[in-house]
PDB file of N, CA and C in Angstrom:
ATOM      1  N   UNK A   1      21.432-102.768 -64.360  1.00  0.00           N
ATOM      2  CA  UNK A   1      22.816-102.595 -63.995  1.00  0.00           C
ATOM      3  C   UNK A   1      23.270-101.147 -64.229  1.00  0.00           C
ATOM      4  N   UNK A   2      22.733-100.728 -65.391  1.00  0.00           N
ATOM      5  CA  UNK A   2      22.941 -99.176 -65.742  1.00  0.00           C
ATOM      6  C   UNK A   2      22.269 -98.380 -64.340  1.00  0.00           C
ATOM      7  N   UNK A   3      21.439 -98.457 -64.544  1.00  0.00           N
ATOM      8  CA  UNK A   3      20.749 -97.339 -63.267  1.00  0.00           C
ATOM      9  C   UNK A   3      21.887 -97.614 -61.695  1.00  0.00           C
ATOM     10  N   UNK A   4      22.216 -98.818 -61.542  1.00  0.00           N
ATOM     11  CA  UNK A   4      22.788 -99.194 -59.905  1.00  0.00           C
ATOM     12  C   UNK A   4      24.285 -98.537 -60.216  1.00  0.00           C
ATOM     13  N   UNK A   5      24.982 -98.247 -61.867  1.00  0.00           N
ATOM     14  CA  UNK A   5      25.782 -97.528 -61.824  1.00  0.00           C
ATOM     15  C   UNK A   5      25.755 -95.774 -61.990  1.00  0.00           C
ATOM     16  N   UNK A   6      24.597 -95.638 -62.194  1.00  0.00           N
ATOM     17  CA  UNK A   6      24.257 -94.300 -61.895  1.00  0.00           C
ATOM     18  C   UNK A   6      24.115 -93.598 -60.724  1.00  0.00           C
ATOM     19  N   UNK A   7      23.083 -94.312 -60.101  1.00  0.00           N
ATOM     20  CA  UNK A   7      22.977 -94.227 -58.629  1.00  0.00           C
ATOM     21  C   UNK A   7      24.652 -94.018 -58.028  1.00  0.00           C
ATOM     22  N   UNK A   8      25.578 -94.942 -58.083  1.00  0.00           N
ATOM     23  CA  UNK A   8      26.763 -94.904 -57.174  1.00  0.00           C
ATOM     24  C   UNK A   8      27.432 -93.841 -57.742  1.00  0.00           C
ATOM     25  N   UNK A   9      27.313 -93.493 -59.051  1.00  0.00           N
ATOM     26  CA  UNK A   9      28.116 -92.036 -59.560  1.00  0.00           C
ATOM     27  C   UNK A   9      27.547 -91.030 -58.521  1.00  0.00           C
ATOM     28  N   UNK A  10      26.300 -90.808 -58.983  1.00  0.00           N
ATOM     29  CA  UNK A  10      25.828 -90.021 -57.790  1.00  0.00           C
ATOM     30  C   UNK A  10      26.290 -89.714 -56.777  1.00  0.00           C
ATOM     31  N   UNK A  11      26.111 -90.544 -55.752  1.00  0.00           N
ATOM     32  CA  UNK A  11      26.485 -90.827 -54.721  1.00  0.00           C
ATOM     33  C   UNK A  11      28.122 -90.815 -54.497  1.00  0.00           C
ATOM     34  N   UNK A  12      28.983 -91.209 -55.133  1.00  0.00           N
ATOM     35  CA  UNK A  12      30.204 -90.740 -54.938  1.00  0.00           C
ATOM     36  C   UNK A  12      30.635 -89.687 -55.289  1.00  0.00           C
ATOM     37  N   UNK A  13      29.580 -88.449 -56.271  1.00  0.00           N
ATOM     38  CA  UNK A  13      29.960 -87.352 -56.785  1.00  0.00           C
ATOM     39  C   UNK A  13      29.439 -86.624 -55.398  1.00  0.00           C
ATOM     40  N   UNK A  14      28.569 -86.449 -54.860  1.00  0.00           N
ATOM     41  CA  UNK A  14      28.592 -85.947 -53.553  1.00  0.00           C
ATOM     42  C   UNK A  14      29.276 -86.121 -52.447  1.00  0.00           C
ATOM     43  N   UNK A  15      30.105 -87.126 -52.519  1.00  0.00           N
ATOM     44  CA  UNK A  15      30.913 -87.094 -51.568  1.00  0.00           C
ATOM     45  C   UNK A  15      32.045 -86.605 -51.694  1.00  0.00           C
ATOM     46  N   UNK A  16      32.328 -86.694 -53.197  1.00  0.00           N
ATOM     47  CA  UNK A  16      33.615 -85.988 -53.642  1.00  0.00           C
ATOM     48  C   UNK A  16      33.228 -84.367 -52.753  1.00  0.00           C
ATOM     49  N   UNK A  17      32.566 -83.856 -53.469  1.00  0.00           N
ATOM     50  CA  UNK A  17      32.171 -82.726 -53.284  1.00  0.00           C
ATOM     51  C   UNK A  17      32.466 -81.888 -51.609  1.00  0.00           C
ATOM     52  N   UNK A  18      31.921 -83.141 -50.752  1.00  0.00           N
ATOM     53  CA  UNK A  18      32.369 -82.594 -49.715  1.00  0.00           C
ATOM     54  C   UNK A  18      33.890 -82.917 -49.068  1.00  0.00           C
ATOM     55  N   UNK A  19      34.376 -83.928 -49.374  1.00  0.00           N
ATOM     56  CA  UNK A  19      35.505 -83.877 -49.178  1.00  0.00           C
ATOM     57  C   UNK A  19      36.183 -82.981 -49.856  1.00  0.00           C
ATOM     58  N   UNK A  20      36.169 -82.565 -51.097  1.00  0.00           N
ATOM     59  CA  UNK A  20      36.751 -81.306 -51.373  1.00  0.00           C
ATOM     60  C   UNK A  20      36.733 -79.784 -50.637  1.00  0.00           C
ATOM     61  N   UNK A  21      35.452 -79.849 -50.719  1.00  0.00           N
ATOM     62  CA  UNK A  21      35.661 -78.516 -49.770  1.00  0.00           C
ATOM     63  C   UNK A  21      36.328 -78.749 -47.831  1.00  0.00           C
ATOM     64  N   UNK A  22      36.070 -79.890 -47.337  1.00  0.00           N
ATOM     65  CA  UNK A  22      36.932 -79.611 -46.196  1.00  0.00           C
ATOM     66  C   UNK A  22      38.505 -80.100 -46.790  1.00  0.00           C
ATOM     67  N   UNK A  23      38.652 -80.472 -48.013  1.00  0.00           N
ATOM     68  CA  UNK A  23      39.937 -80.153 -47.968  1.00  0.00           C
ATOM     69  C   UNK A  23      40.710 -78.997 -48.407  1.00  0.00           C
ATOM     70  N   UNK A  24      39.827 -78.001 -48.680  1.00  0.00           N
ATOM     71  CA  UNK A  24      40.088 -76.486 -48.978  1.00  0.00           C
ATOM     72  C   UNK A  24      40.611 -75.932 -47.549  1.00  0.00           C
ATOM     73  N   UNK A  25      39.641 -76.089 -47.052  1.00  0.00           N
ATOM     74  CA  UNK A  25      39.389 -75.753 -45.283  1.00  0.00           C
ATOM     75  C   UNK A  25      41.066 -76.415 -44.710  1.00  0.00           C
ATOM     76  N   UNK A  26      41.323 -77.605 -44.744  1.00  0.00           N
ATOM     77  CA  UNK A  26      42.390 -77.931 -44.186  1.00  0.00           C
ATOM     78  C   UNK A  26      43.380 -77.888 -44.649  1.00  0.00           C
ATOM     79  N   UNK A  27      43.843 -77.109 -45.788  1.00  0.00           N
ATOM     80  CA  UNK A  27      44.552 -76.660 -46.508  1.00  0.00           C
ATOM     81  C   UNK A  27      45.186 -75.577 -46.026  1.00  0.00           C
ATOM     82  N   UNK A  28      44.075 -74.568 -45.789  1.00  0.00           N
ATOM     83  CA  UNK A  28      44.522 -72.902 -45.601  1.00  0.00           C
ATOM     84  C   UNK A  28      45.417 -73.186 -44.431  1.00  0.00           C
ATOM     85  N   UNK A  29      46.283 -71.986 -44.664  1.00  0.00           N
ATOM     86  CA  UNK A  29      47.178 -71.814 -43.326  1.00  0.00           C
ATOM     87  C   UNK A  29      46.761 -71.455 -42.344  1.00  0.00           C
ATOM     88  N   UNK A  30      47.255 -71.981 -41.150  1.00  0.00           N
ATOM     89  CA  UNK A  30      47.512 -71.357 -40.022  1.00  0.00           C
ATOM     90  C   UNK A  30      47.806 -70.056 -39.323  1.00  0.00           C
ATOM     91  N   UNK A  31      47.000 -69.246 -38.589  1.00  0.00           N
ATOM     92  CA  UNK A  31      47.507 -68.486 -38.479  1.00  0.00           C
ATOM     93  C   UNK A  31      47.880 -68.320 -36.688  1.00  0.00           C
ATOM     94  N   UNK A  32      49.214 -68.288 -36.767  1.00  0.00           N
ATOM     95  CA  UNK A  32      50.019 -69.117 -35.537  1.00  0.00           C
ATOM     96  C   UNK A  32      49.550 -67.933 -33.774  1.00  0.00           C
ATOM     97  N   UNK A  33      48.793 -67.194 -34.496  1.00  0.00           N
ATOM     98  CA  UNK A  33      47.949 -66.140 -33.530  1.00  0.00           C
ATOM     99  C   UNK A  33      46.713 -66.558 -32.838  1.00  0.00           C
ATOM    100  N   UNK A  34      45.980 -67.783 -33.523  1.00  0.00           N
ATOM    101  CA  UNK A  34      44.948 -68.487 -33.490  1.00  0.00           C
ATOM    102  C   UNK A  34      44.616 -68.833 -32.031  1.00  0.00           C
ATOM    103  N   UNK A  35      45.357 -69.213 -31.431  1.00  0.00           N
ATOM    104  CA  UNK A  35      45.274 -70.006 -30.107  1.00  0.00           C
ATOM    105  C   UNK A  35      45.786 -69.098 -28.569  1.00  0.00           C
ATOM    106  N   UNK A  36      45.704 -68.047 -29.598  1.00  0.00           N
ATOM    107  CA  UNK A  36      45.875 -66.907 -28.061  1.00  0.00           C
ATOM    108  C   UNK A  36      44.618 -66.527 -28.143  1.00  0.00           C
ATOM    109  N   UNK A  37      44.843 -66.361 -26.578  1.00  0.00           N
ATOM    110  CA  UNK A  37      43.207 -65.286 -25.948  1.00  0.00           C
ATOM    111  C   UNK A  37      43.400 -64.262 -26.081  1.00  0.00           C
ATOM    112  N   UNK A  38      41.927 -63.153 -26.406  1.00  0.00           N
ATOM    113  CA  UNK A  38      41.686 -62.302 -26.335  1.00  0.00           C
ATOM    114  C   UNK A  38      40.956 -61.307 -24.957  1.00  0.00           C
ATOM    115  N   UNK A  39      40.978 -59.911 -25.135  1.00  0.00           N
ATOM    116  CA  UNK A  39      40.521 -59.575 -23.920  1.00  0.00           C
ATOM    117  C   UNK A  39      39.293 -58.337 -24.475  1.00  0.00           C
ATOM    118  N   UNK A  40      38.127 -58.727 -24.700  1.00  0.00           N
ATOM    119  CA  UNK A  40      37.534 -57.225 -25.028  1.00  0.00           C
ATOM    120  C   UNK A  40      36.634 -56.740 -24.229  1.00  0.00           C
ATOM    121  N   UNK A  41      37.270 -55.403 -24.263  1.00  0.00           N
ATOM    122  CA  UNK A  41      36.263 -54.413 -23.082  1.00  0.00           C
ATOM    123  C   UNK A  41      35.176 -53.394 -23.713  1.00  0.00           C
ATOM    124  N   UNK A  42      33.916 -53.738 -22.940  1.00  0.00           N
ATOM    125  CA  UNK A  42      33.042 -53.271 -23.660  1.00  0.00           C
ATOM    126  C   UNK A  42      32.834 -51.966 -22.636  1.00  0.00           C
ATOM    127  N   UNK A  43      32.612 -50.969 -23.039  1.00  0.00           N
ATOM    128  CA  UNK A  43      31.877 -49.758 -21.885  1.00  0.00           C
ATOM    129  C   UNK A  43      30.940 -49.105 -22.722  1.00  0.00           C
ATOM    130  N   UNK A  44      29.858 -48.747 -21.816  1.00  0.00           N
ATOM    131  CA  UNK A  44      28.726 -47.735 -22.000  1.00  0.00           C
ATOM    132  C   UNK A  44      29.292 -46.321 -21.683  1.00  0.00           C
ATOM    133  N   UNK A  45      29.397 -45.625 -22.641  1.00  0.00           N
ATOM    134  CA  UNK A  45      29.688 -43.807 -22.275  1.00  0.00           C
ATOM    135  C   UNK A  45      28.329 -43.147 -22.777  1.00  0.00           C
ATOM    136  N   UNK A  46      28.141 -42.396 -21.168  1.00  0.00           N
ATOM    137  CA  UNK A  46      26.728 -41.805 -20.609  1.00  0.00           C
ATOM    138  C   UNK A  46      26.773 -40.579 -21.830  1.00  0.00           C
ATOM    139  N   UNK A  47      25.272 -40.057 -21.633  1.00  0.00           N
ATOM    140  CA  UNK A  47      25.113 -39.217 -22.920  1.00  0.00           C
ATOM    141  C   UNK A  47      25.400 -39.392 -23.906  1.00  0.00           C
ATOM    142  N   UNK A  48      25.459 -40.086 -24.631  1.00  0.00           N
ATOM    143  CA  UNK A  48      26.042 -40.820 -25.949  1.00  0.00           C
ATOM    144  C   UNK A  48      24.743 -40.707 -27.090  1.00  0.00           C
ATOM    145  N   UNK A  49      24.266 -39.842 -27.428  1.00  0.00           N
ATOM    146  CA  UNK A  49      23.165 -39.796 -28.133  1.00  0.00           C
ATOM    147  C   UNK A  49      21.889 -40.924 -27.847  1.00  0.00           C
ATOM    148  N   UNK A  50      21.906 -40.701 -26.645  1.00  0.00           N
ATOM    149  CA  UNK A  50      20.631 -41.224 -25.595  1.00  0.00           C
ATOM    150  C   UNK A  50      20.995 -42.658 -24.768  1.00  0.00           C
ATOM    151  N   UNK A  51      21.690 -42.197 -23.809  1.00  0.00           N
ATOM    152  CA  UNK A  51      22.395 -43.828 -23.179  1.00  0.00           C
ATOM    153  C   UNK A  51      21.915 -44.847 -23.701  1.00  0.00           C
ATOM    154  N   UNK A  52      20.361 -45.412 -23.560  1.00  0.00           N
ATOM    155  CA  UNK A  52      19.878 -46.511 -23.745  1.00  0.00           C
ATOM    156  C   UNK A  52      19.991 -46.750 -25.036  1.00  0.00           C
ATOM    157  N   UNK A  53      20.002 -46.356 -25.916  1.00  0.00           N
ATOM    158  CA  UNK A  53      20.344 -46.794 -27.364  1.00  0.00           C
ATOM    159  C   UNK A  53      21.548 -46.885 -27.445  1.00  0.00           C
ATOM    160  N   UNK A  54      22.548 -46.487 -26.869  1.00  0.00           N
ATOM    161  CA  UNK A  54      23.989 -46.539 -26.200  1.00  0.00           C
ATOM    162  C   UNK A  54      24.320 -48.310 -26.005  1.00  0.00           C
ATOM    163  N   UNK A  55      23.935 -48.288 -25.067  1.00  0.00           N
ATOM    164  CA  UNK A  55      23.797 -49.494 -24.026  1.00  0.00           C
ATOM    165  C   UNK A  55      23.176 -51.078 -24.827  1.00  0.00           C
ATOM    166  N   UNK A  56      22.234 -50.457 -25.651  1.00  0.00           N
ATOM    167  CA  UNK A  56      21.380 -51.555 -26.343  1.00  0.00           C
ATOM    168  C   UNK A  56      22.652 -52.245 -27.386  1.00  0.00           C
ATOM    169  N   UNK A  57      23.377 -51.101 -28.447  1.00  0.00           N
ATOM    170  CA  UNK A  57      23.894 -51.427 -29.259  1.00  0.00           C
ATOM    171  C   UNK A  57      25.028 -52.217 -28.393  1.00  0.00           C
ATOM    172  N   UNK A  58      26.028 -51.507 -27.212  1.00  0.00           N
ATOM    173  CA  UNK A  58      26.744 -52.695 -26.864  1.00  0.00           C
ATOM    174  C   UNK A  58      26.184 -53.942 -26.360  1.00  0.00           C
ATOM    175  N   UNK A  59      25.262 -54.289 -26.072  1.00  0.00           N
ATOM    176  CA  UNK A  59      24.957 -55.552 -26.025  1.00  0.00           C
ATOM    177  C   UNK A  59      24.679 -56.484 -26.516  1.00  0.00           C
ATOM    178  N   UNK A  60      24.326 -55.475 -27.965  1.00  0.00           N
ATOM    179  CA  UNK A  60      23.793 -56.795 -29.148  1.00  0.00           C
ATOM    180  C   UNK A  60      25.324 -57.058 -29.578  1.00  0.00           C
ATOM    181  N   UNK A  61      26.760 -56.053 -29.621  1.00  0.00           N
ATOM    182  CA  UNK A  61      28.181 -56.143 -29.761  1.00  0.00           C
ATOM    183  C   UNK A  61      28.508 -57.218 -28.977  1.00  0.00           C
ATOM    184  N   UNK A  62      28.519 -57.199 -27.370  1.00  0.00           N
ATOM    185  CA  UNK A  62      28.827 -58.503 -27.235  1.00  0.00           C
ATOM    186  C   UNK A  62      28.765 -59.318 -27.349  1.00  0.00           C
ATOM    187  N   UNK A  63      27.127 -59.348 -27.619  1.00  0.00           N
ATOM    188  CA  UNK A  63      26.175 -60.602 -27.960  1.00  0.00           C
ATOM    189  C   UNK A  63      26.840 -61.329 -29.206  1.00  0.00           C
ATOM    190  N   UNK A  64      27.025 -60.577 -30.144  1.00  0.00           N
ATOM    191  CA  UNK A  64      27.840 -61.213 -31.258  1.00  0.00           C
ATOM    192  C   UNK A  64      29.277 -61.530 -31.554  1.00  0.00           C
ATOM    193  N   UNK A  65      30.205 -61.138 -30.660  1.00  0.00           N
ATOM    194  CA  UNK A  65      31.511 -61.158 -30.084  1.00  0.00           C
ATOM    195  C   UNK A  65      31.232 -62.599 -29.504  1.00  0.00           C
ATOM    196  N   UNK A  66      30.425 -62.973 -28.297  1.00  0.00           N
ATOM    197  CA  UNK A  66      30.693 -64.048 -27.547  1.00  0.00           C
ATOM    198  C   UNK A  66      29.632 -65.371 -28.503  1.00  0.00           C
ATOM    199  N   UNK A  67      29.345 -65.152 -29.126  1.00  0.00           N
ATOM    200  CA  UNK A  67      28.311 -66.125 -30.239  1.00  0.00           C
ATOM    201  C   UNK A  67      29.427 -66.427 -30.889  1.00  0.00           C
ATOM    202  N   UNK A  68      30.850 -65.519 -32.063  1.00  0.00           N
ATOM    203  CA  UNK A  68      31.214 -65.669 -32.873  1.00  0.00           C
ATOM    204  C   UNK A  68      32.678 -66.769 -32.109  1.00  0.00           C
ATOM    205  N   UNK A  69      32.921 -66.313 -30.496  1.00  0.00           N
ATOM    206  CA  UNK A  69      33.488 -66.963 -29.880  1.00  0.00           C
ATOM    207  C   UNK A  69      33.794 -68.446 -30.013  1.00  0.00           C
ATOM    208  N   UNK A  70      32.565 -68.407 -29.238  1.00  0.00           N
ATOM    209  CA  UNK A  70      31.976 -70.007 -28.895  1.00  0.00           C
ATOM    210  C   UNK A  70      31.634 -70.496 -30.541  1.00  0.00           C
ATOM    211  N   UNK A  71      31.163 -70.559 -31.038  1.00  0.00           N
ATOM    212  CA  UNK A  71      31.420 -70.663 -32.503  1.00  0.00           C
ATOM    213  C   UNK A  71      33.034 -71.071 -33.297  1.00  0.00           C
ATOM    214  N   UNK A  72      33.740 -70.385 -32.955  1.00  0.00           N
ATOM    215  CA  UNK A  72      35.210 -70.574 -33.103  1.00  0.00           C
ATOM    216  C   UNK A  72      35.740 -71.492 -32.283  1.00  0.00           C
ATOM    217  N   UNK A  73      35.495 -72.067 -30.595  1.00  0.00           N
ATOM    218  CA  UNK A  73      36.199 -72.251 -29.902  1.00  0.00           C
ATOM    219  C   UNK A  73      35.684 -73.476 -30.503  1.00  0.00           C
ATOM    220  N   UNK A  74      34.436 -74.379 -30.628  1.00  0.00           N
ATOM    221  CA  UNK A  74      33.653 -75.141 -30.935  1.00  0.00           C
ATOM    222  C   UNK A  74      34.346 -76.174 -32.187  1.00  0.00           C
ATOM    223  N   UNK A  75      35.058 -75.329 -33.119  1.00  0.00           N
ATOM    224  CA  UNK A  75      35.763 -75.982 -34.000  1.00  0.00           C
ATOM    225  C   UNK A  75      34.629 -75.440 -35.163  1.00  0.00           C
ATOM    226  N   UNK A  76      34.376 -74.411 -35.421  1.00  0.00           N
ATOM    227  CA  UNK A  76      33.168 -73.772 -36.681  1.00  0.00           C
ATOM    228  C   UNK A  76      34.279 -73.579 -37.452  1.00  0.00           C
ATOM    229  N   UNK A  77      33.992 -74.219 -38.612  1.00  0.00           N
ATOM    230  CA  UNK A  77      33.545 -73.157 -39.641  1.00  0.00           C
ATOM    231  C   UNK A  77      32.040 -74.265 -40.056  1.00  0.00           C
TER     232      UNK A  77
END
């Protein structure tokens, strides 16, 4: 009987656990800016200490702009 009440401590101490932290999460405020769109413009400027290394870095920029996006739009955290 001891152990089957151990076990459920357990087991309800992990759940505590996560319900706590999304109730951290649903706690924090709002920030009433949240639900507007954004517009970002990316450009390549030529000669830029060697275009293609230019060019490379904005793409891995968007690349992580539109990842962190969809990520957000998705309902992440």
């Amino acid at each position: 009987m001891a152990e089957l009440a151990r076990e459920e401590v357990a087991a309800q101490s992990q759940a505590l656990d996560e319900l706590s932290s999304r109730l951290k999460v649903l706690l924090l405020p709002r920030d009433p800016l949240d639900e507007r769109n954004i517009m970002l413009e990316v450009r390549g400027v030529p000669f830029f200490f060697g275009c293609l290394i230019a060019v490379q870095y904005l793409a891995e920029s968007l690349l992580v702009h539109a990842c962190g996006a969809a990520r957000l739009s998705s309902g992440w955290p």
